[in-house]
Protein backbone atom coordinates (compact mmCIF):
# COMPACT_ATOMS: atom_id res chain seq x y z
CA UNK A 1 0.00 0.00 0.00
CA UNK A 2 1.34 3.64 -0.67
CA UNK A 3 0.00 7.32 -0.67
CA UNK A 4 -1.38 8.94 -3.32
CA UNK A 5 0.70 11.96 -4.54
CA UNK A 6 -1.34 14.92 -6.32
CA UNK A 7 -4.29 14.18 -8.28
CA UNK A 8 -6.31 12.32 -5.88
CA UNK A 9 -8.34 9.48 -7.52
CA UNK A 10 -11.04 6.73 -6.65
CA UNK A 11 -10.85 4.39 -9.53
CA UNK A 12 -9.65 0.78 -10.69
CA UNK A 13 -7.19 0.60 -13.89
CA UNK A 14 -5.75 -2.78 -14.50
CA UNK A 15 -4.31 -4.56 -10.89
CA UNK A 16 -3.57 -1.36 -9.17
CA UNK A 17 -6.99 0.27 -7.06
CA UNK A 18 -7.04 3.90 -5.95
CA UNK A 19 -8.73 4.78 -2.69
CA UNK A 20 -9.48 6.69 0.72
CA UNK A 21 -8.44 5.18 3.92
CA UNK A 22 -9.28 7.29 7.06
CA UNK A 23 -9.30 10.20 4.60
CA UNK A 24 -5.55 9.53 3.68
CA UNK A 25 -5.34 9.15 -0.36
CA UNK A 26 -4.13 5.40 -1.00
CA UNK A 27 -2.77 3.35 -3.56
CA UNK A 28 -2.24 -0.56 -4.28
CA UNK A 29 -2.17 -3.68 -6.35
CA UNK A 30 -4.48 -6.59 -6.11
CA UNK A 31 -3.23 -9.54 -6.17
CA UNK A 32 -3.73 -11.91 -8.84
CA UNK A 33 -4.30 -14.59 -6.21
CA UNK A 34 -6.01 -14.43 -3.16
CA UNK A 35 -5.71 -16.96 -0.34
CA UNK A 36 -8.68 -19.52 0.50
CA UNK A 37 -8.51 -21.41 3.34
CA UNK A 38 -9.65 -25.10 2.81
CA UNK A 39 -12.61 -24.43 4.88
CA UNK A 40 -13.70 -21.40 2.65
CA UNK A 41 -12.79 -23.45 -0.44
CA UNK A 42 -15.47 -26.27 0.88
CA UNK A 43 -18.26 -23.59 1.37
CA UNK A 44 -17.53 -22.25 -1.56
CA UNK A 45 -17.97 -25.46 -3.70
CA UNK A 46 -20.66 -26.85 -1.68
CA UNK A 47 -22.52 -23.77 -1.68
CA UNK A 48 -21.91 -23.63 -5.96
CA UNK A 49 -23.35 -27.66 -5.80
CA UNK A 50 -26.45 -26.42 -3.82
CA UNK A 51 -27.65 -24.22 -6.22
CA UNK A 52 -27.08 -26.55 -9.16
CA UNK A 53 -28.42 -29.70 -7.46
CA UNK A 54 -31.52 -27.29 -6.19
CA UNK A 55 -32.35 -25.91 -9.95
CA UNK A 56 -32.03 -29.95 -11.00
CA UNK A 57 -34.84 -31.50 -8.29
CA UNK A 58 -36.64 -28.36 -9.16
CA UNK A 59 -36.68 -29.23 -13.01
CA UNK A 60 -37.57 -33.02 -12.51
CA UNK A 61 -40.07 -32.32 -9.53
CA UNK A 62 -41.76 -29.77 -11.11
CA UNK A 63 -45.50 -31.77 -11.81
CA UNK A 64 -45.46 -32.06 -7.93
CA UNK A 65 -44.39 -28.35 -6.89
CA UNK A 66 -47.79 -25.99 -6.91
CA UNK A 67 -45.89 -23.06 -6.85
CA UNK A 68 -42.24 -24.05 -8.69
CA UNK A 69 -41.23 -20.21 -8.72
CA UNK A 70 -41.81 -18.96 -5.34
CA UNK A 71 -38.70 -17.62 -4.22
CA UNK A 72 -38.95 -18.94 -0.46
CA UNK A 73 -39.36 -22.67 -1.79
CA UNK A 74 -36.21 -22.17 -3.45
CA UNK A 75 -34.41 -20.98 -1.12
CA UNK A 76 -35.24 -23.68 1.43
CA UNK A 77 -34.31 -26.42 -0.96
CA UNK A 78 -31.38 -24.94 -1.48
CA UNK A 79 -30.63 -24.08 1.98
CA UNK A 80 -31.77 -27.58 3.06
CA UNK A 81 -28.91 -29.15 0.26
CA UNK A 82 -26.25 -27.04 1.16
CA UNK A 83 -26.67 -28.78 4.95
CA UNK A 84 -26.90 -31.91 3.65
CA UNK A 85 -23.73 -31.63 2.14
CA UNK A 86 -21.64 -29.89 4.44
CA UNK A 87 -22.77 -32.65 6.96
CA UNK A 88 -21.18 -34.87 5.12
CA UNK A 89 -23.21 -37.27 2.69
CA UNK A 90 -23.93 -41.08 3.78
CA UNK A 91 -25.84 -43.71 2.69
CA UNK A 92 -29.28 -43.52 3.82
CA UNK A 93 -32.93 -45.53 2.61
CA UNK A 94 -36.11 -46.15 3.90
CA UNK A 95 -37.59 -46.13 6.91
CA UNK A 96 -34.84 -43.26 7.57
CA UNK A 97 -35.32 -40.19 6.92
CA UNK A 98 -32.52 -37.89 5.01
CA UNK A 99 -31.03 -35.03 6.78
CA UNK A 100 -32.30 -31.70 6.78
CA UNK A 101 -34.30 -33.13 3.35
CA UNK A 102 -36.99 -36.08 4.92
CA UNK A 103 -40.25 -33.80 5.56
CA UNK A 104 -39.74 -30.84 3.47
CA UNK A 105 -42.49 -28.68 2.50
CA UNK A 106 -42.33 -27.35 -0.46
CA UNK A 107 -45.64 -25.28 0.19
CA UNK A 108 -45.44 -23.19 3.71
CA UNK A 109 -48.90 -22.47 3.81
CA UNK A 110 -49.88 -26.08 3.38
CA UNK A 111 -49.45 -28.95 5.87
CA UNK A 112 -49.58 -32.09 4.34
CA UNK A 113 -50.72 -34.21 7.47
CA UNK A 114 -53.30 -31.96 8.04
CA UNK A 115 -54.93 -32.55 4.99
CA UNK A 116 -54.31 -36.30 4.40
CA UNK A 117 -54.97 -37.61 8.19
CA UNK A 118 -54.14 -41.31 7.18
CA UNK A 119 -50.95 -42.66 7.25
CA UNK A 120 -48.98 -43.05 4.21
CA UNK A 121 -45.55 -44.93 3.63
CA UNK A 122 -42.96 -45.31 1.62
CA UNK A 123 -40.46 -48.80 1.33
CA UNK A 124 -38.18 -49.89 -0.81
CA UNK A 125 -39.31 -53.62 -2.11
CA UNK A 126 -35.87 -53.84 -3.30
CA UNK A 127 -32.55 -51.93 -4.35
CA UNK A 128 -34.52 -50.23 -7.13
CA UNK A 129 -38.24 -50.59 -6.62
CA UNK A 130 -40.50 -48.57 -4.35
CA UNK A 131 -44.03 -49.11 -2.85
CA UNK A 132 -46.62 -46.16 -2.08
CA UNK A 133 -48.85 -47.69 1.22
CA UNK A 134 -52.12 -45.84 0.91
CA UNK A 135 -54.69 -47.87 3.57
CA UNK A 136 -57.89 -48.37 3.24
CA UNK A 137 -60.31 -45.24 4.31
CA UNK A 138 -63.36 -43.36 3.78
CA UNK A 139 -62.47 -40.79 1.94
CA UNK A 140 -64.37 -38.23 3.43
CA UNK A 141 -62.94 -39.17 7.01
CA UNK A 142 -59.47 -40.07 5.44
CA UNK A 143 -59.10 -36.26 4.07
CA UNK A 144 -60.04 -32.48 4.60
CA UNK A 145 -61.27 -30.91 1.91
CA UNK A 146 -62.63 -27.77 1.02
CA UNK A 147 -66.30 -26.94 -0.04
CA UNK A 148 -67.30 -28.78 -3.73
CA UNK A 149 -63.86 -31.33 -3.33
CA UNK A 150 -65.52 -34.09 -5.63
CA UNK A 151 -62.12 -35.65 -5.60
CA UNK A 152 -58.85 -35.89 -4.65
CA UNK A 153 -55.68 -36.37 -6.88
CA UNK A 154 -53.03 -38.11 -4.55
CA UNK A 155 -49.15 -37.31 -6.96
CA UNK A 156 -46.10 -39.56 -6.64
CA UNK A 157 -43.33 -38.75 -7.91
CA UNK A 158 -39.13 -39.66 -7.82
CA UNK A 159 -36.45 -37.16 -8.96
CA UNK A 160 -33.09 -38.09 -8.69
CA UNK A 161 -29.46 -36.09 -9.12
CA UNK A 162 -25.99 -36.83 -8.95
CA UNK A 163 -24.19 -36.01 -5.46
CA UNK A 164 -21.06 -34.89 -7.43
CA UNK A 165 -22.24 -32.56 -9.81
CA UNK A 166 -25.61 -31.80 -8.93
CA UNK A 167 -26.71 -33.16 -12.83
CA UNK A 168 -31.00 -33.81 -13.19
CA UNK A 169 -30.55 -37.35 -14.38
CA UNK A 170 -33.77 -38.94 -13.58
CA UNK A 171 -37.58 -38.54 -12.36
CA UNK A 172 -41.11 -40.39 -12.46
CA UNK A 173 -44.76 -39.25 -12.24
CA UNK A 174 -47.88 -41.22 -11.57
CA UNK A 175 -51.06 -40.61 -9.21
CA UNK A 176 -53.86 -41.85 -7.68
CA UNK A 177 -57.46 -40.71 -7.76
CA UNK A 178 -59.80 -40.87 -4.67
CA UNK A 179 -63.23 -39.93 -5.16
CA UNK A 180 -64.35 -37.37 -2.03
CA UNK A 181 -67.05 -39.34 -0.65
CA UNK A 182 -68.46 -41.67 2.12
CA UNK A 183 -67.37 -45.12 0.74
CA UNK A 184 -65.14 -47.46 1.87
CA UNK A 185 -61.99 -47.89 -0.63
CA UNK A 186 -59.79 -50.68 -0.15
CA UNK A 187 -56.24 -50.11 0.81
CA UNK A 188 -53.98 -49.48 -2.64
CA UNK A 189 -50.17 -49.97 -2.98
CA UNK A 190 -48.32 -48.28 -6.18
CA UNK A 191 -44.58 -50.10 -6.81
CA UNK A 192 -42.52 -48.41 -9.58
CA UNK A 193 -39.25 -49.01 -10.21
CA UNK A 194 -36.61 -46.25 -10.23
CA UNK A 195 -33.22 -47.59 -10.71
CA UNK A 196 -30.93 -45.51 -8.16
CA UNK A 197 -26.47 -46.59 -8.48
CA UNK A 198 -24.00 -45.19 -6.35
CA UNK A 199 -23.42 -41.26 -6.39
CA UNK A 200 -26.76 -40.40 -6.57
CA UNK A 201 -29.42 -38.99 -3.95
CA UNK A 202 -33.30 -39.85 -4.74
CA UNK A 203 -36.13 -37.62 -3.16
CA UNK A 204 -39.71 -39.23 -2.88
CA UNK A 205 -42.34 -36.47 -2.74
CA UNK A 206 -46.14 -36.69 -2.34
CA UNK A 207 -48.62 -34.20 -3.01
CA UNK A 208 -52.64 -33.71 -3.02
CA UNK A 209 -54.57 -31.33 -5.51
CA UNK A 210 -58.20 -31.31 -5.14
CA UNK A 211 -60.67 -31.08 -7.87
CA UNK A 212 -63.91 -29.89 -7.62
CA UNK A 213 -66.96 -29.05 -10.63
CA UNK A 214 -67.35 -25.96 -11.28
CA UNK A 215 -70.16 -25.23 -13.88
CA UNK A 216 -70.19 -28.84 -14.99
CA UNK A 217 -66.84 -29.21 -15.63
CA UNK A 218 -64.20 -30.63 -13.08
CA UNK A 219 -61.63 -27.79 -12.33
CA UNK A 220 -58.33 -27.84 -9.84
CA UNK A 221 -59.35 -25.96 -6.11
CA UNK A 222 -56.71 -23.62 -5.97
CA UNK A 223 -57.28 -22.61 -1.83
CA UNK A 224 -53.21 -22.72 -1.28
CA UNK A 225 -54.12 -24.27 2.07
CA UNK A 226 -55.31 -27.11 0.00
CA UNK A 227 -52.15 -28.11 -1.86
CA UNK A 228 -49.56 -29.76 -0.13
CA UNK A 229 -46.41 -31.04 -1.66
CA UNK A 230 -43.27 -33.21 0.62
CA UNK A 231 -40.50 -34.93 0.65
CA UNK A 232 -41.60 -38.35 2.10
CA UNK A 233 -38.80 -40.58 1.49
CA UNK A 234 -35.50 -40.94 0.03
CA UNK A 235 -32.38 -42.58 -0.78
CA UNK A 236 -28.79 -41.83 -0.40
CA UNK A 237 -26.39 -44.25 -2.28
């Protein structure tokens, strides 16, 4: 660092920087390299991976997300990665939930288990098949709903990325349809198989949209208390 002589300036050209410091004209270079520690070098590149890996599930989840570009979701996904990662990554499958991802909302104003009040599960029938539990219910004592629900469409779906790079390589969508009424439905189980190799981390998210009629025609309820969307399972590999 040295003094400025003369013309005082506050201004950049090239490597050198011109400035005040405690009102005392100043002069320097910037280095061409500046030191990271290996701690800020880790934040750094997990921090880089948590955005990527966040736009990814975004991408491939996106049938199951009711609002996909509310800025607070995002945020909390990504948040909710960068954890996950700087706790260090291990291998994790059903019935255990992953860090900082099992249970994740993606709809704040929403609570999944208090629209859906029967239980739901998640296994793995093997290393790359998984089985949706849905019991048997009345509908109407199974769910809240609100006013003119004439039914209910219950989403699955898989998304999966890989832990290195944060790369979308994978997802799957399917569904099941309740009707909103008094009767009895027998208990359903949906397998489908996702294939899921080492590197890679799988998120298993449910969500509910209710449909209603609406001058004779059946239209989505869009009450934002009414449309859930979680992480429900997963697996780490």
């Amino acid at each position: 660092m040295g003094k400025q002589k003369g013309l005082y300036l506050n201004a950049k050209s090239g490597n050198i920087l011109y400035y005040s410091w405690k009102e005392i004209p100043c002069i320097r270079t910037i280095p061409a390299n500046v030191y990271q520690s290996p701690a800020v070098i880790a934040h750094k590149n997990a921090n880089g991976l948590s955005t990527t890996m966040g736009a990814s599930f975004r991408r491939l989840l996106d049938g199951v997300l009711p609002y996909p570009k509310n800025m607070e979701m995002q945020t909390n996904l990504r948040i909710a990665l960068l954890k996950l990662l700087k706790s260090g990554v291990v291998n994790i499958e059903p019935p255990a939930a992953i860090p900082f991802i099992g249970g994740l909302s993606f709809n704040e104003a929403s609570v999944l288990s208090n629209c859906m009040k029967v239980p739901l599960s998640i296994t793995l029938q093997s290393p790359d098949e998984f089985a949706v539990h849905l019991p048997e219910m009345v509908p109407t004592l199974g769910f809240n709903a609100p006013p003119a629900t004439s039914h209910i469409r219950l989403k699955i779906a898989a998304a999966c990325c890989n832990i290195a790079t944060g790369e979308a390589l994978q997802n799957y969508n399917d569904a099941i349809t309740i009707p909103y009424n008094a009767e009895r439905i027998s208990a359903q189980t949906k397998l489908f198989s996702f294939p899921m190799p080492a590197g890679r981390i799988t998120m298993v998210v449910i969500a509910l949209d209710y449909f209603g009629n609406v001058n004779g025609a059946s239209s989505l309820l869009l009450n934002e208390r009414f449309r859930p969307s979680r992480v429900m399972g997963g697996v780490i590999r």
